[in-house]
C-alpha atoms as a PDB file:
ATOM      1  CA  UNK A   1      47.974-111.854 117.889  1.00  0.00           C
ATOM      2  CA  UNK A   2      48.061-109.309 115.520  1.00  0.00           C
ATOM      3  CA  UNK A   3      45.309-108.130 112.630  1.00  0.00           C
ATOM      4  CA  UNK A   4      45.685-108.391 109.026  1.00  0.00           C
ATOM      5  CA  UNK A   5      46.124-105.054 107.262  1.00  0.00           C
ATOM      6  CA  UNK A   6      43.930-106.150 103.988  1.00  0.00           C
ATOM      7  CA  UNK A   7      40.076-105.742 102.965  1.00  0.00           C
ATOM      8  CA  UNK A   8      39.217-108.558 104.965  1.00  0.00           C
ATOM      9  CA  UNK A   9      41.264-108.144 108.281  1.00  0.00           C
ATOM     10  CA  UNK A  10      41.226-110.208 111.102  1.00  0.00           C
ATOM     11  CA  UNK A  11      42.851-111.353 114.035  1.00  0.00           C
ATOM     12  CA  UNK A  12      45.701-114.033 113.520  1.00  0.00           C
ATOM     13  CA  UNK A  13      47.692-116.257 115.436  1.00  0.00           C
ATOM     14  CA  UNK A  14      50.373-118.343 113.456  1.00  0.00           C
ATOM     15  CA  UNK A  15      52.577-121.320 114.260  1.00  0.00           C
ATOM     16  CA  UNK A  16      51.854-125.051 115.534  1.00  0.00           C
ATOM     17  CA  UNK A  17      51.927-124.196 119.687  1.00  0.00           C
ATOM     18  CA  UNK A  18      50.029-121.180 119.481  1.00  0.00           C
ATOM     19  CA  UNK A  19      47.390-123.035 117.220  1.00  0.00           C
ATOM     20  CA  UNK A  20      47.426-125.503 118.988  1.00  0.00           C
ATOM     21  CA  UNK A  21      46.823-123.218 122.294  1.00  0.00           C
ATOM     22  CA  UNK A  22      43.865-121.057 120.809  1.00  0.00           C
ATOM     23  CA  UNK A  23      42.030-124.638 119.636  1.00  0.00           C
ATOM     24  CA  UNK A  24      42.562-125.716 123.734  1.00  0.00           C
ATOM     25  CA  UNK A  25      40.802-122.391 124.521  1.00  0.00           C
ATOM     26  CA  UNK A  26      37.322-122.358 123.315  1.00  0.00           C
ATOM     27  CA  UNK A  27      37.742-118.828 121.211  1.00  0.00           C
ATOM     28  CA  UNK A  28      35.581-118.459 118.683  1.00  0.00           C
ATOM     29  CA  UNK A  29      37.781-119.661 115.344  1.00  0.00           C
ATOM     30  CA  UNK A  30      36.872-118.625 111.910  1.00  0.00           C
ATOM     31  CA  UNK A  31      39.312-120.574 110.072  1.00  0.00           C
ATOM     32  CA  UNK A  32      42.486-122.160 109.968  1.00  0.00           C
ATOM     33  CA  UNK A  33      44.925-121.694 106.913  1.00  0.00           C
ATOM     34  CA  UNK A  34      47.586-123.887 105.891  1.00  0.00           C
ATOM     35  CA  UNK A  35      50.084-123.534 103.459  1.00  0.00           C
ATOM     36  CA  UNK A  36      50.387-125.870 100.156  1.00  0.00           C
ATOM     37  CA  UNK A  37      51.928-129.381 101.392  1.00  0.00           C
ATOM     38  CA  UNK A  38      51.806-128.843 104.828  1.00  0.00           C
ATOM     39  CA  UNK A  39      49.711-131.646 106.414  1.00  0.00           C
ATOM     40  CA  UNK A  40      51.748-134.319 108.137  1.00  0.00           C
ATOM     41  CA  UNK A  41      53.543-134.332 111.575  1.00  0.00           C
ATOM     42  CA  UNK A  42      52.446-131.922 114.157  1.00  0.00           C
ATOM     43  CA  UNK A  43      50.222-130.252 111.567  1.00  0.00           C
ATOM     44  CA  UNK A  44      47.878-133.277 111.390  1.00  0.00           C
ATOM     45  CA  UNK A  45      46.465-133.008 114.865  1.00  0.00           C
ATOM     46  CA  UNK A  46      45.978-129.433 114.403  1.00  0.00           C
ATOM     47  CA  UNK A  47      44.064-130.170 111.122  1.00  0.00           C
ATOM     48  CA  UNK A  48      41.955-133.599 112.363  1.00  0.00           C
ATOM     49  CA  UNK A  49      40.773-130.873 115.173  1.00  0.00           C
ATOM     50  CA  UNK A  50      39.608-128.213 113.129  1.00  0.00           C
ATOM     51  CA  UNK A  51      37.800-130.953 111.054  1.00  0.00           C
ATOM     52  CA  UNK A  52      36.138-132.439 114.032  1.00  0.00           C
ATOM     53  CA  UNK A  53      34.933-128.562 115.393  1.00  0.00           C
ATOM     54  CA  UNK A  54      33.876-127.855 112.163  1.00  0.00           C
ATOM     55  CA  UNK A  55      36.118-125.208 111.524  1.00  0.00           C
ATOM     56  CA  UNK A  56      36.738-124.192 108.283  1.00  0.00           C
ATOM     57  CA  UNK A  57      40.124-125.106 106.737  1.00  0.00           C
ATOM     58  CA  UNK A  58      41.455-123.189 103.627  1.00  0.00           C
ATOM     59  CA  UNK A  59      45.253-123.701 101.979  1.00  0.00           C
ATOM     60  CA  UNK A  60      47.414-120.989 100.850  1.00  0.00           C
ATOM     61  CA  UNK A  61      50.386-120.831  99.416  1.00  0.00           C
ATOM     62  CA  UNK A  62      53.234-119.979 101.874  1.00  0.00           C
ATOM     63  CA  UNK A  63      53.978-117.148 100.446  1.00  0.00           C
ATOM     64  CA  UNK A  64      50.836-115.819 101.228  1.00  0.00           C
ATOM     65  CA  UNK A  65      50.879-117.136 104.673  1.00  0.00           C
ATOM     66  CA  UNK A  66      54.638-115.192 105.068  1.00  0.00           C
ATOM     67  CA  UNK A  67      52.286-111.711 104.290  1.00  0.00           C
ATOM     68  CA  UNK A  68      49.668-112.729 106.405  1.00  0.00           C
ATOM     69  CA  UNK A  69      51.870-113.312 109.423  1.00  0.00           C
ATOM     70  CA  UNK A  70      53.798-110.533 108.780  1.00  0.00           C
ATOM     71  CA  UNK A  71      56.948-112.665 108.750  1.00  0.00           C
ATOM     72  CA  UNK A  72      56.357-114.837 111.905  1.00  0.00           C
ATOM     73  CA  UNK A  73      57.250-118.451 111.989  1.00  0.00           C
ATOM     74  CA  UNK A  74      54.203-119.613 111.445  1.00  0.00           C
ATOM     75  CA  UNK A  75      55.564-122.938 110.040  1.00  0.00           C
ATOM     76  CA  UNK A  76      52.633-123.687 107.793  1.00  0.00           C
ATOM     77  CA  UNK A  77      49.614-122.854 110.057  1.00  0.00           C
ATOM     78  CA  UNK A  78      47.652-120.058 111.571  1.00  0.00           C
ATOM     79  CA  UNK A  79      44.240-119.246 112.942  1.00  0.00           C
ATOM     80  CA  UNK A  80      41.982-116.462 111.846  1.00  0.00           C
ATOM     81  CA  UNK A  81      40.064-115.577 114.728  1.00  0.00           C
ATOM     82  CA  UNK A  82      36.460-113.624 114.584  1.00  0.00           C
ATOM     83  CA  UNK A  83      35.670-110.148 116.056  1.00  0.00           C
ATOM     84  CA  UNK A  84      32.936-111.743 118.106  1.00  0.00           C
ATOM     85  CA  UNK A  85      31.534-114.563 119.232  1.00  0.00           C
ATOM     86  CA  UNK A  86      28.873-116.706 117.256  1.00  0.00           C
ATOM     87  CA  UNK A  87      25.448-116.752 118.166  1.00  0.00           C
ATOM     88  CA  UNK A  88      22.441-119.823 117.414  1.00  0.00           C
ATOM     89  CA  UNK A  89      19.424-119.630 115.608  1.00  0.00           C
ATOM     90  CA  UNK A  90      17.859-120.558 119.002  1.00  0.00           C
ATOM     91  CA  UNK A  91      19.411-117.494 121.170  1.00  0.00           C
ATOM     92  CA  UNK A  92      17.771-115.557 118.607  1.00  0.00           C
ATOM     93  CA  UNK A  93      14.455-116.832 118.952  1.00  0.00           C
ATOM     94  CA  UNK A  94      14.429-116.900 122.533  1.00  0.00           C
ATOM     95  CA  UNK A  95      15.667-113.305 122.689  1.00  0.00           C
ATOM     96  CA  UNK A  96      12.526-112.585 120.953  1.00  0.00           C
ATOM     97  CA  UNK A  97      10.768-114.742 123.096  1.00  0.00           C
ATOM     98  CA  UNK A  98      12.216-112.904 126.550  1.00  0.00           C
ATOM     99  CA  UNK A  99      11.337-109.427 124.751  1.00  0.00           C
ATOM    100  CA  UNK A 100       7.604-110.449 124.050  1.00  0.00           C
ATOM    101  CA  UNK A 101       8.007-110.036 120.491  1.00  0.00           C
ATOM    102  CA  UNK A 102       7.505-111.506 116.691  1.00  0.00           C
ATOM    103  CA  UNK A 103      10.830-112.718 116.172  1.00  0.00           C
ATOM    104  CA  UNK A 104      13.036-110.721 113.470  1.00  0.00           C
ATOM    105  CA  UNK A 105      15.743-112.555 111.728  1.00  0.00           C
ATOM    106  CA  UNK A 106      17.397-111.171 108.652  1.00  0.00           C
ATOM    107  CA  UNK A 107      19.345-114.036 106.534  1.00  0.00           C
ATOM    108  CA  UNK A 108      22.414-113.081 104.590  1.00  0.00           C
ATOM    109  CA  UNK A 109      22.383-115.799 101.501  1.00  0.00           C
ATOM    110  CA  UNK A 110      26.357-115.735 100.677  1.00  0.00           C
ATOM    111  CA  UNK A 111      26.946-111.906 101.271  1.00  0.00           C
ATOM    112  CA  UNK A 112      30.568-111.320 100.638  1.00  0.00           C
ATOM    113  CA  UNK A 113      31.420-108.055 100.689  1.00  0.00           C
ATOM    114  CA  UNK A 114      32.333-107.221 104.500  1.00  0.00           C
ATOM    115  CA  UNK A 115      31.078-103.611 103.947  1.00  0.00           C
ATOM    116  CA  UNK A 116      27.860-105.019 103.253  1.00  0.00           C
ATOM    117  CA  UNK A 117      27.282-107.186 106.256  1.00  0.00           C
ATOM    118  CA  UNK A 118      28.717-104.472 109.038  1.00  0.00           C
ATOM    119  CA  UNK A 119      26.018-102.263 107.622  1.00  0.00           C
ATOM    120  CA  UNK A 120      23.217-104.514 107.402  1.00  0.00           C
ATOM    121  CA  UNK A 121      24.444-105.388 110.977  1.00  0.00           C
ATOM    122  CA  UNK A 122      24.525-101.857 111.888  1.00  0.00           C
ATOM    123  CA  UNK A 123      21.215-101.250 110.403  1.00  0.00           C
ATOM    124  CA  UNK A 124      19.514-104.374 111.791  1.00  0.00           C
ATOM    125  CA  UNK A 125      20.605-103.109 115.280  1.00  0.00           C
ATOM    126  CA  UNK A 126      18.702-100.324 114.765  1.00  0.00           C
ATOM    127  CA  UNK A 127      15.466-101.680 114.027  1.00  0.00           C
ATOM    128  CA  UNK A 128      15.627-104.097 116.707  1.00  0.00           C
ATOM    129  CA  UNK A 129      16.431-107.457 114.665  1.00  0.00           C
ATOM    130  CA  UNK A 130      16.696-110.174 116.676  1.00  0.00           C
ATOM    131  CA  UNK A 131      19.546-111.910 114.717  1.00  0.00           C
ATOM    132  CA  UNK A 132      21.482-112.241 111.729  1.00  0.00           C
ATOM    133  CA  UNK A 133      22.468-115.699 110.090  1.00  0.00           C
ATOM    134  CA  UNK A 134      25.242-115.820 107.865  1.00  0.00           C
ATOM    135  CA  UNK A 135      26.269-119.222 105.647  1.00  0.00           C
ATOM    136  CA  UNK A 136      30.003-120.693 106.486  1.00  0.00           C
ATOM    137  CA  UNK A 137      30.885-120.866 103.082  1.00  0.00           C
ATOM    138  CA  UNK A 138      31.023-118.581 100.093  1.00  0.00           C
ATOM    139  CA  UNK A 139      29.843-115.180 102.974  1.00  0.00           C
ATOM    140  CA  UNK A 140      31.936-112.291 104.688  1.00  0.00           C
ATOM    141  CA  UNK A 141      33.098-113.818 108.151  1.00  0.00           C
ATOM    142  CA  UNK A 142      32.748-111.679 111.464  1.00  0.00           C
ATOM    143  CA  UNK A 143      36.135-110.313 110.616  1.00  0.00           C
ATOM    144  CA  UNK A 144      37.456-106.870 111.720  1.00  0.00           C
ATOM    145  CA  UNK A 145      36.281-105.045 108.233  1.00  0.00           C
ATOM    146  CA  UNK A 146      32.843-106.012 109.431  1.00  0.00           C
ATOM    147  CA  UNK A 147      33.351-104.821 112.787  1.00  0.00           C
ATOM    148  CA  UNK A 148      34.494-101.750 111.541  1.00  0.00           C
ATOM    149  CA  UNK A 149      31.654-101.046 109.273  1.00  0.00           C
ATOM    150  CA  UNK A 150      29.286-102.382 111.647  1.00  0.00           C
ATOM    151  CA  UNK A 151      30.044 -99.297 114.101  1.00  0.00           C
ATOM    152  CA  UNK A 152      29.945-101.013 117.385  1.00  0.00           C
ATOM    153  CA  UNK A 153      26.473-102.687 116.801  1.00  0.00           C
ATOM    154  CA  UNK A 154      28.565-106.088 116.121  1.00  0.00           C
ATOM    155  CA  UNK A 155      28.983-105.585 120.100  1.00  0.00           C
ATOM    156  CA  UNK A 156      24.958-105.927 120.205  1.00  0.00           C
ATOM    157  CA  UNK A 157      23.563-108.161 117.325  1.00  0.00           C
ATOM    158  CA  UNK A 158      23.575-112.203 117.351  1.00  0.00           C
ATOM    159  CA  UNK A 159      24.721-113.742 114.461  1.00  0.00           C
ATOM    160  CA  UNK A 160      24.593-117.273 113.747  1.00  0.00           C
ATOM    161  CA  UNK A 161      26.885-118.903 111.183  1.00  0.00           C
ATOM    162  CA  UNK A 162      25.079-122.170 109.661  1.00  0.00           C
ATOM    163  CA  UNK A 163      26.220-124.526 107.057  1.00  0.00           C
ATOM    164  CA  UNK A 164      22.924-124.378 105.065  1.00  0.00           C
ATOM    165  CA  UNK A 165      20.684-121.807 104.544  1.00  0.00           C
ATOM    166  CA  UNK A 166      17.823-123.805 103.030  1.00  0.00           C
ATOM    167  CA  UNK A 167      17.670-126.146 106.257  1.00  0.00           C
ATOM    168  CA  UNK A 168      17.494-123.433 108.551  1.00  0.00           C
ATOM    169  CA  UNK A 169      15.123-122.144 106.711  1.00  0.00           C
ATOM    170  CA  UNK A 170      13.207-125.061 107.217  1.00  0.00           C
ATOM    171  CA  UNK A 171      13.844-124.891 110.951  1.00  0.00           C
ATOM    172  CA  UNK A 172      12.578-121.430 111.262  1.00  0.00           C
ATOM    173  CA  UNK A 173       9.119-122.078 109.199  1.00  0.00           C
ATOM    174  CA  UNK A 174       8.745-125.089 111.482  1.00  0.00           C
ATOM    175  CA  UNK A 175       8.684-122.345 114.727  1.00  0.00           C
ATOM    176  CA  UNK A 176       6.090-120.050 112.548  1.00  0.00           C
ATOM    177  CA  UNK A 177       8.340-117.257 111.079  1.00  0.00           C
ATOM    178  CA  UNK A 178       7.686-116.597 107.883  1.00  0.00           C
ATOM    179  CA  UNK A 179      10.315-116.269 105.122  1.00  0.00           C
ATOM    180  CA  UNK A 180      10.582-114.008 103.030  1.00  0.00           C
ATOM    181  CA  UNK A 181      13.142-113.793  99.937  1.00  0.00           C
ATOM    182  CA  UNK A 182      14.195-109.848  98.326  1.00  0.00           C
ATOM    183  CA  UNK A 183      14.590-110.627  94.376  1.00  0.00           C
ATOM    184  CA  UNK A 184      13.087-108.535  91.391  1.00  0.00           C
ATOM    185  CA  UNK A 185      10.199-111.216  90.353  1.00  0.00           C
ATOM    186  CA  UNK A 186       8.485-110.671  93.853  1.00  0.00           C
ATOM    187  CA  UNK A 187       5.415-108.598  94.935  1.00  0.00           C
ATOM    188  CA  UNK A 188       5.871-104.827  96.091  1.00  0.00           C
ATOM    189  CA  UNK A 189       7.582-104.986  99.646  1.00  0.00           C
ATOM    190  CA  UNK A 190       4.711-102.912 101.012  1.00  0.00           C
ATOM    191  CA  UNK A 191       1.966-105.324 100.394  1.00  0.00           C
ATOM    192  CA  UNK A 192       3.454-107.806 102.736  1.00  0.00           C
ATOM    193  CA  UNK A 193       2.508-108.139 106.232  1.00  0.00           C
ATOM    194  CA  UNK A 194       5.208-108.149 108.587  1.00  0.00           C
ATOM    195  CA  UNK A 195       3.410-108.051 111.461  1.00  0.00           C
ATOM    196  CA  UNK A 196       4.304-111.968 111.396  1.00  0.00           C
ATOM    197  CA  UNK A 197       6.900-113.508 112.931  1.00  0.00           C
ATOM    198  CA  UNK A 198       9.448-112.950 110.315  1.00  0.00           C
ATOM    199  CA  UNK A 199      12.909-113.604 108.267  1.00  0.00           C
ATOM    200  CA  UNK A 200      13.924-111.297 105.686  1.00  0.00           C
ATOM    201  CA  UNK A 201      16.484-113.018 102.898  1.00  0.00           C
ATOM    202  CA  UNK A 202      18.897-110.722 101.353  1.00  0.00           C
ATOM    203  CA  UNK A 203      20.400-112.448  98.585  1.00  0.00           C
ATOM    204  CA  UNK A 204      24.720-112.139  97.188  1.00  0.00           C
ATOM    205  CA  UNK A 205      25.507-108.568  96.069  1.00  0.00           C
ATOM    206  CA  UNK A 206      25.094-110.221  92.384  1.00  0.00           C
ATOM    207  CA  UNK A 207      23.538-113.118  92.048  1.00  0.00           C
ATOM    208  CA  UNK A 208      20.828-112.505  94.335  1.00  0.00           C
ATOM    209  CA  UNK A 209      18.909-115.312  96.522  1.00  0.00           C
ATOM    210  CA  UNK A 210      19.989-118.682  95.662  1.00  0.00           C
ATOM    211  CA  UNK A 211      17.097-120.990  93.540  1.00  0.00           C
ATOM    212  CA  UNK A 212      17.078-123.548  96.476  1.00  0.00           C
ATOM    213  CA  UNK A 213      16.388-120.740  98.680  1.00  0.00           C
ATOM    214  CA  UNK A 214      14.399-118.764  97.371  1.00  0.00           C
ATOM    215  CA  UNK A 215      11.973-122.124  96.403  1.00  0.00           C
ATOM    216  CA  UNK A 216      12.210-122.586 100.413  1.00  0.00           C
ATOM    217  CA  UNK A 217      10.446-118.788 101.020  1.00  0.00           C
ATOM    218  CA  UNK A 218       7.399-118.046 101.839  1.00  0.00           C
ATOM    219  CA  UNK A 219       7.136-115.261  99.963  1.00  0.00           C
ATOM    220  CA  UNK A 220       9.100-113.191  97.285  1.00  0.00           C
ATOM    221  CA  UNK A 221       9.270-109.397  97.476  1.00  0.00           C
ATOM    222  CA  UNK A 222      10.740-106.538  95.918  1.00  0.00           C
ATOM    223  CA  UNK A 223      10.930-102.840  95.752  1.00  0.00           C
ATOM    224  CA  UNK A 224      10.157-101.016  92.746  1.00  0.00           C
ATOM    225  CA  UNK A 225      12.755 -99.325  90.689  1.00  0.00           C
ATOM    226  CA  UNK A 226      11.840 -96.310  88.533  1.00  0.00           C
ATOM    227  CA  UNK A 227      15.300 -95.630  87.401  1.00  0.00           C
ATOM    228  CA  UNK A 228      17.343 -96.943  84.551  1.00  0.00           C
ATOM    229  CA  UNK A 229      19.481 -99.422  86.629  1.00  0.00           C
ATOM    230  CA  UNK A 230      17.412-102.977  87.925  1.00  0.00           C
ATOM    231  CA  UNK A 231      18.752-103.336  91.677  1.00  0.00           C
ATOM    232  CA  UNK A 232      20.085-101.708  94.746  1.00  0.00           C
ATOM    233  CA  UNK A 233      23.439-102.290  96.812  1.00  0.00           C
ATOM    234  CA  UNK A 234      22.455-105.048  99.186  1.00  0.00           C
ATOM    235  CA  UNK A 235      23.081-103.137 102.554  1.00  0.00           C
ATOM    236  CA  UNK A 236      20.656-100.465 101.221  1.00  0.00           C
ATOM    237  CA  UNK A 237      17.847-102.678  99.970  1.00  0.00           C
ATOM    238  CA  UNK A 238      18.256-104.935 103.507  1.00  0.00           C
ATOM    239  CA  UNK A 239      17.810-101.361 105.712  1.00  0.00           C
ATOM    240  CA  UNK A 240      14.902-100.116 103.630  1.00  0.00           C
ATOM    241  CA  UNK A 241      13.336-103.527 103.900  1.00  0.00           C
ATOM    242  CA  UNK A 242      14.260-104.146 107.837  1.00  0.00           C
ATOM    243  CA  UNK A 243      12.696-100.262 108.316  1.00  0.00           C
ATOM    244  CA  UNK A 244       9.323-101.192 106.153  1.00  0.00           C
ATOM    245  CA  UNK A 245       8.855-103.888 109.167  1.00  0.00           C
ATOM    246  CA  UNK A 246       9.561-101.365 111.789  1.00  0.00           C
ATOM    247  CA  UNK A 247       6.988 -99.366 109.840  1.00  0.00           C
ATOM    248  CA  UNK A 248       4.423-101.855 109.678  1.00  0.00           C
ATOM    249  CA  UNK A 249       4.641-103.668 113.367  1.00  0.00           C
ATOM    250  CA  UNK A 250       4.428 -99.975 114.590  1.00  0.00           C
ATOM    251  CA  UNK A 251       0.844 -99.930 113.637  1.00  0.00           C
ATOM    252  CA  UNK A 252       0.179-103.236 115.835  1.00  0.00           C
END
């Protein structure tokens, strides 16, 4: 098992056995890539797996998968595998729960720069979130990039990957937290109480929250700008927002 040496590094295991061994294991997979025709004979059980643990499955070309392995026989499949462990929605809520506090969850809607989500992790670690939920699709994985960035508070923070955000949503008003979205049409950030069990959306580094999403929130909020450009990087919006909680459950 080696890591990638690109932007979105992770650890990799290539070729049918050893696939076929890290599946058998339990490790927490965060996708399998096969190369361009490659889906019959021994590769077929591999795949019909992955498909029934809801792994996600991505095809590359083989020349791709050649640089990726570094050269190994990888004969058409490999495993990316991430830098820790995925956490539930549930873990988080009960780690609240055992902590006697309003839970904290900050939701990453389709962040995809890795940067980004090591240092909302990092900075979500410091103000004592309780968990981070990332969508499969379309959204950095916990890949070595984030690890990196995160600066060992990956090591401390639960993160749950779901397939959709708007559901869990859903589930989370339907335990009392309240949602709310970060987009330029909201109310100033510091007129919200988030004293509340709470959820704080940070939406893609352009697009923002999604529509579906952001219909699903409880509440849209946004921090002023007084200079000539109209948004912040997402990392730094997400801390300044996760600190005005701090700020405001401080005074509980």
């Amino acid at each position: 098992m080696q890591p990638l040496e690109n932007d979105r590094e992770q650890y990799i295991i290539c070729g049918r056995n050893s696939v076929s061994e890290a599946l058998r294991s339990g490790r927490e997979i965060d996708r399998l890539l096969v190369a361009h025709g490659v889906s019959g004979g021994s590769a077929a059980p591999i795949i019909a797996k992955c498909k029934a643990k809801g792994i996600l499955i991505k095809e590359v070309s083989p020349v791709k998968l050649d640089e990726l392995c570094g050269g190994a026989n990888h004969q058409g499949v490999a495993v990316l595998f991430a830098a820790q462990n995925y956490s539930t929605v549930e873990d988080m809520l009960q780690d609240a729960k055992q902590k006697g506090q309003p839970p904290f969850i900050v939701i990453c809607d389709e962040i995809e720069d890795p940067h980004n989500l090591g240092a909302i992790i990092r900075t979500a670690e410091a103000c004592g979130v309780h968990g981070i939920i990332i969508p499969k699709r379309r959204s950095a994985s916990l890949n070595a990039t984030v690890a990196k960035s995160a600066s060992g508070a990956l090591e401390y923070m639960k993160v749950a990957r779901v397939t959709n955000i708007a559901s869990v949503i859903d589930q989370l008003k339907e335990k009392g937290v309240w949602v709310f979205g970060a987009d330029m049409n909201g109310q100033d950030y510091t007129k919200t109480d988030f004293s509340v069990p709470c959820a704080l959306v940070i939406g893609n580094e352009g697009r923002g929250i999604g529509t579906l999403v952001a219909k699903k929130c409880d509440g849209i909020i946004r921090l002023p700008m007084y200079g000539k450009i109209n948004s912040l990087n997402a990392s730094v919006a997400a801390g300044v927002l996760m600190y005005e909680v701090v700020r405001k459950r401080e005074r509980i």
